[in-house]
PDB file of N, CA and C in Angstrom:
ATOM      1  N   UNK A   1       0.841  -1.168   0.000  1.00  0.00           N
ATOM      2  CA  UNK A   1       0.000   0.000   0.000  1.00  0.00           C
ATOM      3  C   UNK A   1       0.891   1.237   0.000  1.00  0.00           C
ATOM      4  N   UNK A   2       1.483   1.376  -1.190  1.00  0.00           N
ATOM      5  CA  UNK A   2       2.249   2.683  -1.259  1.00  0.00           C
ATOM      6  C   UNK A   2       1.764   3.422  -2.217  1.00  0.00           C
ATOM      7  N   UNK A   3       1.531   5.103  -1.492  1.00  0.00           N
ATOM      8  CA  UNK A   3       1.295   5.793  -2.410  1.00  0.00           C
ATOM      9  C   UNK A   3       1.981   6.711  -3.508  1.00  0.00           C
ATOM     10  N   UNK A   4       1.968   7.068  -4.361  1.00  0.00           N
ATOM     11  CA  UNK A   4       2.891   8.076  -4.988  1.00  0.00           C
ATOM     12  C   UNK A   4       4.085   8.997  -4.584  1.00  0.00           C
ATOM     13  N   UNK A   5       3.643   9.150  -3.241  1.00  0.00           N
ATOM     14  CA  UNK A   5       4.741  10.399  -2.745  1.00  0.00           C
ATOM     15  C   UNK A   5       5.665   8.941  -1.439  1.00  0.00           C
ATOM     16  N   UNK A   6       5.397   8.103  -1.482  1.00  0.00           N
ATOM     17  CA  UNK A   6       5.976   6.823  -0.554  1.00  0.00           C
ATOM     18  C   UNK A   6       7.161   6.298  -1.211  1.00  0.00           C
ATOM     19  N   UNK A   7       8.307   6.036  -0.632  1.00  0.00           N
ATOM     20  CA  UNK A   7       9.142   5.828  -1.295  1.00  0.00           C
ATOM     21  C   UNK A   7       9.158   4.399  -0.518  1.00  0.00           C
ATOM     22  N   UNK A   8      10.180   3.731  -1.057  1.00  0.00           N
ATOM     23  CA  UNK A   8      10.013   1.790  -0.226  1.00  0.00           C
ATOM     24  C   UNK A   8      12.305   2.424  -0.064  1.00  0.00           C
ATOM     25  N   UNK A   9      12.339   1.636   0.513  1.00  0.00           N
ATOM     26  CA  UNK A   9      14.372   1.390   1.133  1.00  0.00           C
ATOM     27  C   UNK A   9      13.980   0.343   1.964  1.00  0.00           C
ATOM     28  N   UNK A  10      15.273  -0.969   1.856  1.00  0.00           N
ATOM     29  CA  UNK A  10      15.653  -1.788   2.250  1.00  0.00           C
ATOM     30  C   UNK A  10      16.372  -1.410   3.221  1.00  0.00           C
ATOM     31  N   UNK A  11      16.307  -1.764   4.798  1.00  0.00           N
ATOM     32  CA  UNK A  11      17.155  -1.260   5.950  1.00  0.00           C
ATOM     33  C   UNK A  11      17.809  -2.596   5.923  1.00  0.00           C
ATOM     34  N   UNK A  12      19.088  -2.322   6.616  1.00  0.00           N
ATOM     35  CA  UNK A  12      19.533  -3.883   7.292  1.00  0.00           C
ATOM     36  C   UNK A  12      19.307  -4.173   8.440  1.00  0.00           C
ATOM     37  N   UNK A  13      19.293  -5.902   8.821  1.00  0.00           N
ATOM     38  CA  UNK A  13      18.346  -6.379   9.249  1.00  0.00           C
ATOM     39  C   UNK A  13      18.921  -5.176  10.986  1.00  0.00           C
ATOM     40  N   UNK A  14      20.032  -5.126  11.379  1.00  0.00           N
ATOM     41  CA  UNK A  14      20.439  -4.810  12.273  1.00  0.00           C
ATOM     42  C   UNK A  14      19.888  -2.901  12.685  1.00  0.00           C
ATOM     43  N   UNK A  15      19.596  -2.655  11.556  1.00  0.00           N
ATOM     44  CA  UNK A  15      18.920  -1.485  12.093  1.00  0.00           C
ATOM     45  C   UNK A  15      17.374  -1.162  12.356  1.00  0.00           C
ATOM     46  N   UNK A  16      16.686  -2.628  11.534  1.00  0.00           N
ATOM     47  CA  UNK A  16      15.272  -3.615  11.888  1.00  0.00           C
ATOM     48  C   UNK A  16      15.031  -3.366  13.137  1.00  0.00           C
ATOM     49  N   UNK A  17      16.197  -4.296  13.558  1.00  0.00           N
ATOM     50  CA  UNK A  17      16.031  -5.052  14.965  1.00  0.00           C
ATOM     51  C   UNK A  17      16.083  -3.304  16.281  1.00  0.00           C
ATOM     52  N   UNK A  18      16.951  -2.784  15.582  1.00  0.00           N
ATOM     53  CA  UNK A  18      16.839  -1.349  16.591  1.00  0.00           C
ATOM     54  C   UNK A  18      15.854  -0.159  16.676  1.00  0.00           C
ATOM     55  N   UNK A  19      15.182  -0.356  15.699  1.00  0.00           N
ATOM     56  CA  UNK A  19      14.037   0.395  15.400  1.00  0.00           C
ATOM     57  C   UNK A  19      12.422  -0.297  16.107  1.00  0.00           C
ATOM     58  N   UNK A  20      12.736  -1.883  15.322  1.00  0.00           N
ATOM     59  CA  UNK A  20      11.492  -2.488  16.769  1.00  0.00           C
ATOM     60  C   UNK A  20      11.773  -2.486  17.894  1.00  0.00           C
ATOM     61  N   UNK A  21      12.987  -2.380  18.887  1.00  0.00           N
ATOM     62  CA  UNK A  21      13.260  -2.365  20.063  1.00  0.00           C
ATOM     63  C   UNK A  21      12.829  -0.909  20.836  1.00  0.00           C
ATOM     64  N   UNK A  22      13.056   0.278  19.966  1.00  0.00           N
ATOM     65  CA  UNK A  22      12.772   1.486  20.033  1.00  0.00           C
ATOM     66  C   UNK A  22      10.822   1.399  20.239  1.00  0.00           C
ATOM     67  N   UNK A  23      10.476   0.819  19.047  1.00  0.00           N
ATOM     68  CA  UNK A  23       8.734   0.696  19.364  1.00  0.00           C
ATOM     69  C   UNK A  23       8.152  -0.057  20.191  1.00  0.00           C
ATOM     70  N   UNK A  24       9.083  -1.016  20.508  1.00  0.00           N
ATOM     71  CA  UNK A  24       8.430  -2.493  21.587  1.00  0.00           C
ATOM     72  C   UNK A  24       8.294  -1.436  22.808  1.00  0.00           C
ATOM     73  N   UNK A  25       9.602  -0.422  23.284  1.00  0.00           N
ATOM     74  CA  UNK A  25       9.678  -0.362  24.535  1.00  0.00           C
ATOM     75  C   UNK A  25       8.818   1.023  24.542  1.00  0.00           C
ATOM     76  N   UNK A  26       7.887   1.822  23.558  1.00  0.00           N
ATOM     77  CA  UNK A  26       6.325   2.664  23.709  1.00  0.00           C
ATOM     78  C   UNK A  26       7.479   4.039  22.960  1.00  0.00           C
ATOM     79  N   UNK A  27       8.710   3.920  22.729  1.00  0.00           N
ATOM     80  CA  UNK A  27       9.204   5.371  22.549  1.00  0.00           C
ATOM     81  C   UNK A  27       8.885   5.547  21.252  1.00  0.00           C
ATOM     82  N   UNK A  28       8.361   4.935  20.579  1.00  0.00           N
ATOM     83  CA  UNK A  28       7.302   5.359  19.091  1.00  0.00           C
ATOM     84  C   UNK A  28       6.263   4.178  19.124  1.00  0.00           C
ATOM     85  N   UNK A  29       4.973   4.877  17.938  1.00  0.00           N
ATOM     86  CA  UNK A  29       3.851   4.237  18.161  1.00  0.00           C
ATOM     87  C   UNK A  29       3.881   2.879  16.943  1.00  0.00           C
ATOM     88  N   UNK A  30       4.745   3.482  15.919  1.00  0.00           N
ATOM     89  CA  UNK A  30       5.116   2.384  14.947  1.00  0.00           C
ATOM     90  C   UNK A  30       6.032   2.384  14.208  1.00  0.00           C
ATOM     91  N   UNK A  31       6.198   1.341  13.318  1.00  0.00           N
ATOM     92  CA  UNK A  31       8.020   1.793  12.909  1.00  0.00           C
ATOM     93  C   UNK A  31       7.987   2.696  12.065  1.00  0.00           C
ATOM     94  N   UNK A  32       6.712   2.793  10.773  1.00  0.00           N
ATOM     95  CA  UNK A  32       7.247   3.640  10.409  1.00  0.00           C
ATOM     96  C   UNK A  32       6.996   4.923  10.811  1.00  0.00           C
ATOM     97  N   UNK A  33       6.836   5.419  11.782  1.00  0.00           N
ATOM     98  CA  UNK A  33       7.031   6.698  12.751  1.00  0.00           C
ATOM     99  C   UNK A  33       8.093   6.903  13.052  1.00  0.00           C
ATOM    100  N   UNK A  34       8.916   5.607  13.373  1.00  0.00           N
ATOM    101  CA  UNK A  34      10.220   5.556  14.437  1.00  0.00           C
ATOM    102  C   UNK A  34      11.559   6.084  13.276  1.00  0.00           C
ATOM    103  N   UNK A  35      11.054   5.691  11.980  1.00  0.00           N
ATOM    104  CA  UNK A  35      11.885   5.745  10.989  1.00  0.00           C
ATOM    105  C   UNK A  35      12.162   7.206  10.439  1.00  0.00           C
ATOM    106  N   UNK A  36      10.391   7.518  10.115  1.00  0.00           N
ATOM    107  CA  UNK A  36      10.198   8.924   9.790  1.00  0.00           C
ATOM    108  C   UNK A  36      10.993   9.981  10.995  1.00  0.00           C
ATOM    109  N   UNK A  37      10.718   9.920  12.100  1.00  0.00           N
ATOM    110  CA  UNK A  37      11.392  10.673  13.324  1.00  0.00           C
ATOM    111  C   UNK A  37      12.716  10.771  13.043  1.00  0.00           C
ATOM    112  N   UNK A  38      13.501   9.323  13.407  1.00  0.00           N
ATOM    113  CA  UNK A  38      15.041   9.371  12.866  1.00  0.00           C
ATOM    114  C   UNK A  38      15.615   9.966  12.028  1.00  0.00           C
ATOM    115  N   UNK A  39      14.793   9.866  10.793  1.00  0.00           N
ATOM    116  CA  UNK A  39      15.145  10.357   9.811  1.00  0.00           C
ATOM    117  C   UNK A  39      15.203  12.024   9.835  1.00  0.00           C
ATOM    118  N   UNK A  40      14.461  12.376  10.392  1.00  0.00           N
ATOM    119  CA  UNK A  40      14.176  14.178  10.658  1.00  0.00           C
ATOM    120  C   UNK A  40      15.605  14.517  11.571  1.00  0.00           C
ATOM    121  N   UNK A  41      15.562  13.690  12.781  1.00  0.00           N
ATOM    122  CA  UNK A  41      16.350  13.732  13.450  1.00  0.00           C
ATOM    123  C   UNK A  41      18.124  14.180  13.148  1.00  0.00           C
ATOM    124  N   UNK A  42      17.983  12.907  12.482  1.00  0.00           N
ATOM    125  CA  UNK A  42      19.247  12.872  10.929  1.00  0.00           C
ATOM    126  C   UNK A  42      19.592  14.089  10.147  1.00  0.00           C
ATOM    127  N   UNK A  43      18.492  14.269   9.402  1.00  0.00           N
ATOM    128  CA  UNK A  43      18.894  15.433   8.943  1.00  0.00           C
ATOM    129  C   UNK A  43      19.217  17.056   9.880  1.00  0.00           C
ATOM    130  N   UNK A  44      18.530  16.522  10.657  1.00  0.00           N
ATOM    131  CA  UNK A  44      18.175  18.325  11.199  1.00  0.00           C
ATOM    132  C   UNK A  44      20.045  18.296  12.031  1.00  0.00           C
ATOM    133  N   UNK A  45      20.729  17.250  12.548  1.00  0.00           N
ATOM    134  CA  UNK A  45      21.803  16.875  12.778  1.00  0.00           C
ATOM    135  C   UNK A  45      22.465  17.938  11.790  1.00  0.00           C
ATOM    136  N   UNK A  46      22.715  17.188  10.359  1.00  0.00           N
ATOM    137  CA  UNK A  46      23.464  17.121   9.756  1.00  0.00           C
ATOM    138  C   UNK A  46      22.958  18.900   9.109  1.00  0.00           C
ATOM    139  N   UNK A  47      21.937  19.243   9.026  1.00  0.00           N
ATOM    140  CA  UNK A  47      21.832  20.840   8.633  1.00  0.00           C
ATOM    141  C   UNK A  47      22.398  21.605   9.605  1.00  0.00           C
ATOM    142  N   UNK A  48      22.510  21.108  10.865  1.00  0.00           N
ATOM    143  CA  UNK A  48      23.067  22.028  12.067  1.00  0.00           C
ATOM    144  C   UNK A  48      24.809  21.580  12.242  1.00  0.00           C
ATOM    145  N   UNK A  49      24.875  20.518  11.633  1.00  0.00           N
ATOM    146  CA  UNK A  49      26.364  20.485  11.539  1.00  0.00           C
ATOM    147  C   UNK A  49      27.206  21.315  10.718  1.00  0.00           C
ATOM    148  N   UNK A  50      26.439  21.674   9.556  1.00  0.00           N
ATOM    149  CA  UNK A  50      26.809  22.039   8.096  1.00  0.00           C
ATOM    150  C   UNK A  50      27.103  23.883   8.024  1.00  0.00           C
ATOM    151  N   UNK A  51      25.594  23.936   9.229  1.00  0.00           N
ATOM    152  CA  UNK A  51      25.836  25.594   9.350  1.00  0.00           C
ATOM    153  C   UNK A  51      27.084  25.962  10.250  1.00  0.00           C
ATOM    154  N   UNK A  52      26.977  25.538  11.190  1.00  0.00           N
ATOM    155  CA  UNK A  52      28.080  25.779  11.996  1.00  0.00           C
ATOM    156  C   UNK A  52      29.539  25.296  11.507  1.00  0.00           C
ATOM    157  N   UNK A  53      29.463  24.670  10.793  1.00  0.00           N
ATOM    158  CA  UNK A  53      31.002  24.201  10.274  1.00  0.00           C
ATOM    159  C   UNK A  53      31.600  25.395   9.635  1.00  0.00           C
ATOM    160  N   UNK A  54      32.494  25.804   9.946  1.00  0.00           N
ATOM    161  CA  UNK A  54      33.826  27.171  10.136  1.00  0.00           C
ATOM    162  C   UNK A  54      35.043  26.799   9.590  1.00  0.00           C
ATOM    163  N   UNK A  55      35.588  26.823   8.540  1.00  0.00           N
ATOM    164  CA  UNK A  55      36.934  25.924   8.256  1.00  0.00           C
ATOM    165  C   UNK A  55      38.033  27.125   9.552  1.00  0.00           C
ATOM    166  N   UNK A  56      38.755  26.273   9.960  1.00  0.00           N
ATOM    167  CA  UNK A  56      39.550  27.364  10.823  1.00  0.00           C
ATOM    168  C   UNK A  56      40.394  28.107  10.177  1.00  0.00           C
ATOM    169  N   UNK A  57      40.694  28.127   9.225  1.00  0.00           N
ATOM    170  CA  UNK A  57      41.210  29.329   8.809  1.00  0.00           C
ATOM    171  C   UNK A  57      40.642  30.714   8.383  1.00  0.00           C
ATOM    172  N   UNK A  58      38.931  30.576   8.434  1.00  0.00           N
ATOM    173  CA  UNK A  58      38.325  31.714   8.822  1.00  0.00           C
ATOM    174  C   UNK A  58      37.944  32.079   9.981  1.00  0.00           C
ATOM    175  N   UNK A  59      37.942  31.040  11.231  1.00  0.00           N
ATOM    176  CA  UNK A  59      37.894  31.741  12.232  1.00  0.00           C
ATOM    177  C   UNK A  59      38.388  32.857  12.718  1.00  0.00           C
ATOM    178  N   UNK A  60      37.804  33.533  13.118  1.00  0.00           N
ATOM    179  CA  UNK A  60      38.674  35.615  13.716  1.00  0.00           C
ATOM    180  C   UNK A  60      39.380  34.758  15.153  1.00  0.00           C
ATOM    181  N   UNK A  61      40.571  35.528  15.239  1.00  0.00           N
ATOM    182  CA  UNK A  61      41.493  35.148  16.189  1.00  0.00           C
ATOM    183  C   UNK A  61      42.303  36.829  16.671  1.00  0.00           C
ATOM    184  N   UNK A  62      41.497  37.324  17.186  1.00  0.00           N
ATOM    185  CA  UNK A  62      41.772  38.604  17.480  1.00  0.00           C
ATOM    186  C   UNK A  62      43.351  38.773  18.058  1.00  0.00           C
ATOM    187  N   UNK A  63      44.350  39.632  17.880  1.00  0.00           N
ATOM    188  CA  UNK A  63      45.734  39.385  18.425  1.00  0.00           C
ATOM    189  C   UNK A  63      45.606  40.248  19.632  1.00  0.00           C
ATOM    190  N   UNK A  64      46.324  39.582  20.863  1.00  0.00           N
ATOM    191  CA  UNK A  64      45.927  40.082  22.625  1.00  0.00           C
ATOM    192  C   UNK A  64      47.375  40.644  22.587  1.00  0.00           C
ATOM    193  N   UNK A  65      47.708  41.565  22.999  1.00  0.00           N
ATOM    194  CA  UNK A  65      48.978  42.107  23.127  1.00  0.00           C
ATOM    195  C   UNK A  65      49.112  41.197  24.622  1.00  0.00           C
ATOM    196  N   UNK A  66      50.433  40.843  24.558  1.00  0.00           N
ATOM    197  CA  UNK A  66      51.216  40.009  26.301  1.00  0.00           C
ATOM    198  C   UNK A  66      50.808  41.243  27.036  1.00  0.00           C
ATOM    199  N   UNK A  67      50.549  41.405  28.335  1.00  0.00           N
ATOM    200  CA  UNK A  67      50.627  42.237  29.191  1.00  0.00           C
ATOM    201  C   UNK A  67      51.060  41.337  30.749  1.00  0.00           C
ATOM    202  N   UNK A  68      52.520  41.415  31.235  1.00  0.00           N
ATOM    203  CA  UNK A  68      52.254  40.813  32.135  1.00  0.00           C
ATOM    204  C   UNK A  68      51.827  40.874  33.598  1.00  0.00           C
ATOM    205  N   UNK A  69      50.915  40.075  33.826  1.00  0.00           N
ATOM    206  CA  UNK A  69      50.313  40.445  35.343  1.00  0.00           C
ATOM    207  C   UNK A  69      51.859  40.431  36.558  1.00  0.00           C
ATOM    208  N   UNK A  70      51.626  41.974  37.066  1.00  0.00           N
ATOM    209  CA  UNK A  70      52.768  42.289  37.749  1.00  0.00           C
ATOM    210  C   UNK A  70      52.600  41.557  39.121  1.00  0.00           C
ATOM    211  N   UNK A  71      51.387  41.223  39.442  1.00  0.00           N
ATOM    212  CA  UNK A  71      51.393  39.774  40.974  1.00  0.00           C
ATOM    213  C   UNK A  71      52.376  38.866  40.734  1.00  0.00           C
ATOM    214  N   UNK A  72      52.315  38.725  39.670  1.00  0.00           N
ATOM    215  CA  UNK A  72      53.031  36.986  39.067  1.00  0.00           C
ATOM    216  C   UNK A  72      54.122  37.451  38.832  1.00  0.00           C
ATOM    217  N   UNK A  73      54.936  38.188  38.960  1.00  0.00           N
ATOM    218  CA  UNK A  73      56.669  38.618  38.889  1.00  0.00           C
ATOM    219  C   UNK A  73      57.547  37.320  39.728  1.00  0.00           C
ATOM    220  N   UNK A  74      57.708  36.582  39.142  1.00  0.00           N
ATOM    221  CA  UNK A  74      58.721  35.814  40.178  1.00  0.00           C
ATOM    222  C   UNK A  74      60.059  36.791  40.987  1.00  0.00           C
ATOM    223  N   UNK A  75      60.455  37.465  39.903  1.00  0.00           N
ATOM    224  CA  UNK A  75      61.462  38.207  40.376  1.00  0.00           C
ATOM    225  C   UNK A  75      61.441  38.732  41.692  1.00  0.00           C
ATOM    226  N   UNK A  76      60.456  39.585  42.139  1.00  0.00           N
ATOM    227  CA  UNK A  76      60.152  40.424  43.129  1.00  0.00           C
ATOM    228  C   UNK A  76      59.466  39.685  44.053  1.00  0.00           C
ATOM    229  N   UNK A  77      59.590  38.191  44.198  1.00  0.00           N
ATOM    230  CA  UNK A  77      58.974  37.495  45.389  1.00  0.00           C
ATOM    231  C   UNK A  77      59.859  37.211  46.405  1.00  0.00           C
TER     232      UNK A  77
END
């Protein structure tokens, strides 16, 4: 019973077995809920990884001039 906008994917069996364990124990109502969720989950991950990713060589690295704290003088202890 698939409709037009339904797509079908073969999972393996091992991610089967983790997805009914997820519904057996009530934290979704069916798998394919549990799948659809993940899947959102997944992405929304990977869009929030993507924005925030900064190559470091554009990070701003403002330059601090040394100033040294005159408490910490070993000299004068």
């Amino acid at each position: 019973m698939i409709d037009s906008t339904m797509k079908t994917i073969n999972l393996p069996s091992d991610l089967e077995e983790e997805i009914e364990l997820l519904v057996s124990s009530g934290m979704f109502h069916s798998f394919q809920a549990a799948v659809e969720e993940l899947i959102r989950i997944g992405l929304a991950s990977i869009r929030r990884g993507v924005s925030r990713s900064i190559p470091p060589e554009q990070i701003p690295h403002p330059e601090k001039p040394f100033i040294p704290d005159p408490s910490r003088d070993i000299l004068k202890m």
